[in-house]
C-alpha atoms as a PDB file:
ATOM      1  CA  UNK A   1      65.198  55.626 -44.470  1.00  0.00           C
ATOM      2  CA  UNK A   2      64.917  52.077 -46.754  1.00  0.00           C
ATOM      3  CA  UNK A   3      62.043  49.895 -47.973  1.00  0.00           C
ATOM      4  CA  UNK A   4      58.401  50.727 -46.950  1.00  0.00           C
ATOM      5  CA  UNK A   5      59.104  53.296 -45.305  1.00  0.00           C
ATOM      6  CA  UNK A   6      60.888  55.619 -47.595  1.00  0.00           C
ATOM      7  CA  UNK A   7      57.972  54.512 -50.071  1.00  0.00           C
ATOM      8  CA  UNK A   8      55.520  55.704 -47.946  1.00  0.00           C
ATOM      9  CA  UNK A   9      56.937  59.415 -47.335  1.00  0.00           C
ATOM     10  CA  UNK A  10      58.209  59.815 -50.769  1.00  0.00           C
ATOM     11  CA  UNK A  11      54.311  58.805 -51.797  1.00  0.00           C
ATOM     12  CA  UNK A  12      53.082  61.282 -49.234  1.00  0.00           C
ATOM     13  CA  UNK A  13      55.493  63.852 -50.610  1.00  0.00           C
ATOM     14  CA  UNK A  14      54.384  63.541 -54.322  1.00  0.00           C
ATOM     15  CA  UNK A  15      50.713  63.854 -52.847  1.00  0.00           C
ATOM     16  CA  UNK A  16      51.491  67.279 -50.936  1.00  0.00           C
ATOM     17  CA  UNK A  17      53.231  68.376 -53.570  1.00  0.00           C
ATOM     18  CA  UNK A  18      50.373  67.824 -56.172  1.00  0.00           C
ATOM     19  CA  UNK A  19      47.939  69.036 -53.074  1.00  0.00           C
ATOM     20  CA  UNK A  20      49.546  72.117 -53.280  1.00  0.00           C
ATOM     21  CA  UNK A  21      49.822  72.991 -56.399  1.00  0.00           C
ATOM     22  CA  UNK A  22      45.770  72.221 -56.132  1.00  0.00           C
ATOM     23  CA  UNK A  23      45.418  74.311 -53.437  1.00  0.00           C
ATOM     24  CA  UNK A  24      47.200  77.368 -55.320  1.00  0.00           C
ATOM     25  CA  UNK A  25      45.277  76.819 -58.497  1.00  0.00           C
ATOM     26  CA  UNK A  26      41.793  76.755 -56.600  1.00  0.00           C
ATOM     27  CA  UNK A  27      43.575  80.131 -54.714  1.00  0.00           C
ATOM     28  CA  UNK A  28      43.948  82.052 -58.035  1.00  0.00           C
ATOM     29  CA  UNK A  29      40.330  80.916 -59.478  1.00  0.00           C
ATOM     30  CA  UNK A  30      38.909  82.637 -56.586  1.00  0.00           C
ATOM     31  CA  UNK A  31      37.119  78.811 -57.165  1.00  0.00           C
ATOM     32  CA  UNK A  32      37.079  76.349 -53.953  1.00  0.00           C
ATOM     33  CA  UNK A  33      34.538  73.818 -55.297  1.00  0.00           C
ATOM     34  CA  UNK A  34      37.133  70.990 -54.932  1.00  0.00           C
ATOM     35  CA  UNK A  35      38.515  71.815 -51.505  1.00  0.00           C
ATOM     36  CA  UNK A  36      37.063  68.354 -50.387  1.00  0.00           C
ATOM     37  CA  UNK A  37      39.190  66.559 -52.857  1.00  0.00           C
ATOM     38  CA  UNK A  38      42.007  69.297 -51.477  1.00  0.00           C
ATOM     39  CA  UNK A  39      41.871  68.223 -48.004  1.00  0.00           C
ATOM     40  CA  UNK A  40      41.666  64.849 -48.737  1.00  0.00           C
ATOM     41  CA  UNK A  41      44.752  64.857 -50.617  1.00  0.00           C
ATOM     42  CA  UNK A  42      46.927  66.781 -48.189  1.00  0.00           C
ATOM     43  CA  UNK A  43      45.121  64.584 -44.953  1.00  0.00           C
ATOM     44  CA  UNK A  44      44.638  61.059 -45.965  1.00  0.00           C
ATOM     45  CA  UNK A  45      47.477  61.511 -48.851  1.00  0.00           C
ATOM     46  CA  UNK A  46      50.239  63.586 -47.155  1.00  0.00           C
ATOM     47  CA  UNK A  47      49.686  63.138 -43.287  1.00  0.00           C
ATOM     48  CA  UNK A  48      48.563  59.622 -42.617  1.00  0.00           C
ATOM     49  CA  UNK A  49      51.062  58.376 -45.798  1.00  0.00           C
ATOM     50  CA  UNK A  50      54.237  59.859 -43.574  1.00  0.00           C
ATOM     51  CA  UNK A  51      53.088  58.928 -40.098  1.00  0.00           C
ATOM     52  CA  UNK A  52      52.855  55.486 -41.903  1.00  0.00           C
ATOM     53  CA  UNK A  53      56.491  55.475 -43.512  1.00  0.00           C
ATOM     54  CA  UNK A  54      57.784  57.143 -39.939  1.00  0.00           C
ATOM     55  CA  UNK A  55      56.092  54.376 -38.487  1.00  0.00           C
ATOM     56  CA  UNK A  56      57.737  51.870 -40.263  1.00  0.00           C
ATOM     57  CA  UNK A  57      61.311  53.559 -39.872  1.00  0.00           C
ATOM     58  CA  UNK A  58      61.003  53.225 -36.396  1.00  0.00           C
ATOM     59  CA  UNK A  59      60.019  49.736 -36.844  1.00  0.00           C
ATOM     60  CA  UNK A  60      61.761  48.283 -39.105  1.00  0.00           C
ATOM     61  CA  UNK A  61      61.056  44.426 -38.387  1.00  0.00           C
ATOM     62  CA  UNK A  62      57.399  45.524 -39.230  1.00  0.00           C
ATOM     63  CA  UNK A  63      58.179  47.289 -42.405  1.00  0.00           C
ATOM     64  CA  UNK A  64      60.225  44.043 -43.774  1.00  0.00           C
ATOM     65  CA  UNK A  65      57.310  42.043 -44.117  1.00  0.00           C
ATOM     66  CA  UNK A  66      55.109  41.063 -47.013  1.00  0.00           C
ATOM     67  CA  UNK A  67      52.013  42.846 -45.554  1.00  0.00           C
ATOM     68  CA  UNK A  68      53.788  46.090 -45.158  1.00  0.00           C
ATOM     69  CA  UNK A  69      54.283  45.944 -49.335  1.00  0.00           C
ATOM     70  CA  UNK A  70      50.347  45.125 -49.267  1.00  0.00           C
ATOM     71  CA  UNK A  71      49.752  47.914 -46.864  1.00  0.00           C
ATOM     72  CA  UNK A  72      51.721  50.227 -49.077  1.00  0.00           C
ATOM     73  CA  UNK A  73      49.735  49.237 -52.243  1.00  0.00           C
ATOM     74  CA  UNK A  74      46.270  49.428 -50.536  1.00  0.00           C
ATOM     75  CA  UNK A  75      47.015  52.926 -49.025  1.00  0.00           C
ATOM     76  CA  UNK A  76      48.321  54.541 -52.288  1.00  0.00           C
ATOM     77  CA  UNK A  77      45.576  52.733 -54.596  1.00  0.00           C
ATOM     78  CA  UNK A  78      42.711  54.209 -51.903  1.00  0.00           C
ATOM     79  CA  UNK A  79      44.178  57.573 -52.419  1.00  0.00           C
ATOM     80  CA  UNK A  80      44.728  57.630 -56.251  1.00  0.00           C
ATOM     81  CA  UNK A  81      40.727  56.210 -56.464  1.00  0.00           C
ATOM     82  CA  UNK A  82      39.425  58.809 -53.573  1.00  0.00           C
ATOM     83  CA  UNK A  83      40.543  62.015 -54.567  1.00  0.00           C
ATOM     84  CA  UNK A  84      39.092  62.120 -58.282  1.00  0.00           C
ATOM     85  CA  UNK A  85      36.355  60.247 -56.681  1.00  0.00           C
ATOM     86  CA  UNK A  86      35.414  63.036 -54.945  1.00  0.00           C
ATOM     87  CA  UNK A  87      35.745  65.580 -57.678  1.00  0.00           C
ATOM     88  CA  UNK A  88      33.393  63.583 -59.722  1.00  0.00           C
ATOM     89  CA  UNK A  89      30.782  62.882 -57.100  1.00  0.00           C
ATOM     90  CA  UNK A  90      31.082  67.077 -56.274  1.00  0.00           C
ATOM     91  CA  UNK A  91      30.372  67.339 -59.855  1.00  0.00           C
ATOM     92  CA  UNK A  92      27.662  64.584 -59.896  1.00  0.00           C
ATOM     93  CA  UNK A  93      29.691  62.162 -62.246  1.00  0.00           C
ATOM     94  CA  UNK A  94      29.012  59.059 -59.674  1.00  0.00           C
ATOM     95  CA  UNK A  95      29.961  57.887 -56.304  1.00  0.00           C
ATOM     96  CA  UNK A  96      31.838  54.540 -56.990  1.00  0.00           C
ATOM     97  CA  UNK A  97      35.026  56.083 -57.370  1.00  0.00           C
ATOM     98  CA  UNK A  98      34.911  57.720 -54.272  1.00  0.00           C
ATOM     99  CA  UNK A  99      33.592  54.992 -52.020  1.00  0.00           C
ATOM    100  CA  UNK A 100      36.139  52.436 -53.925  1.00  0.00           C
ATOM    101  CA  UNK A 101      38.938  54.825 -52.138  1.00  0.00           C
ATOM    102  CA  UNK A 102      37.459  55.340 -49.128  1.00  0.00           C
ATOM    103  CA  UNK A 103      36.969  51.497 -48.721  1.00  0.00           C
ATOM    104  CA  UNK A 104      40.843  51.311 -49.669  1.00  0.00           C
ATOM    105  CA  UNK A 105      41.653  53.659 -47.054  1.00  0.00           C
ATOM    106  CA  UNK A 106      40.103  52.189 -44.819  1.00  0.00           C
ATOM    107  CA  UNK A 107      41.227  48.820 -45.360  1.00  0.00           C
ATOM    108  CA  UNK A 108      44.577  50.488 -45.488  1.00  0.00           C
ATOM    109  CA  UNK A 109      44.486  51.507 -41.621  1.00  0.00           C
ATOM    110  CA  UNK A 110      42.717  48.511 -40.518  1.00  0.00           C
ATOM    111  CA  UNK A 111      45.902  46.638 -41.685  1.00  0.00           C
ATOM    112  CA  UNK A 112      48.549  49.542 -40.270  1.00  0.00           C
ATOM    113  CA  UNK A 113      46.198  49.018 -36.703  1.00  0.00           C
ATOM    114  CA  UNK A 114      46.869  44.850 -37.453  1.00  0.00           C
ATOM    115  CA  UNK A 115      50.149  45.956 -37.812  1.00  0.00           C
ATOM    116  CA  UNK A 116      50.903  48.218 -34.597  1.00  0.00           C
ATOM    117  CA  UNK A 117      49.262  45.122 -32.540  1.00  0.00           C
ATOM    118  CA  UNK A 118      51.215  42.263 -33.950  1.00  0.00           C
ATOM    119  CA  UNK A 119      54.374  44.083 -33.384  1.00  0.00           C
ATOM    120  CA  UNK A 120      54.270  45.799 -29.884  1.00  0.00           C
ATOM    121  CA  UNK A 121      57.135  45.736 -27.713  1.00  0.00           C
END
């Protein structure tokens, strides 16, 4: 696996990982207040990341263009700004983080679905 899409799973492995390790710390706290953020993390950060970069293995004229480097930059940026968004807006520190993120994420699969179309068999 090369370019884009080892970015993408190696991203989406870091995110697990650090998922995890969040998942195990809310475990021994007995605390779950941040299981949002959790799932979040693990979904948007570990799942959709890799089905991305598998994606782009598979295709690999797809992954060797310019808006595949875009796509990887919006889709990382929307996680690193959603996650703590959500932990502040569950602790009532504001909102924008989290909907700067989610608008990132979104953007991010409205360019993988631009993607899938334009390159079709």
């Amino acid at each position: 696996m090369r370019g884009v899409a080892f970015w993408f799973v190696a991203t989406g492995s870091v995110f697990v990982t650090i998922g995890m390790l969040g998942g195990i710390a809310m475990s021994i706290a007995g605390d779950h207040m941040f299981a949002p953020a959790h799932a979040h993390l693990n979904l948007v950060g570990w799942v959709t990341m890799a089905l991305f970069g598998f994606y782009y293995h598979l295709e690999p004229a797809a992954g060797a263009t310019t808006l595949a480097r875009v796509h990887y930059g919006v889709a990382t940026i929307g996680v690193i700004a959603m996650v703590p968004g959500i932990m502040f807006a569950i602790v009532e520190q504001g909102e924008l983080l989290v909907v700067v993120g989610s608008l990132l994420s979104l953007a991010s699969m409205l360019i993988f679905v631009v993607t899938v179309l334009r390159n079709r068999a």
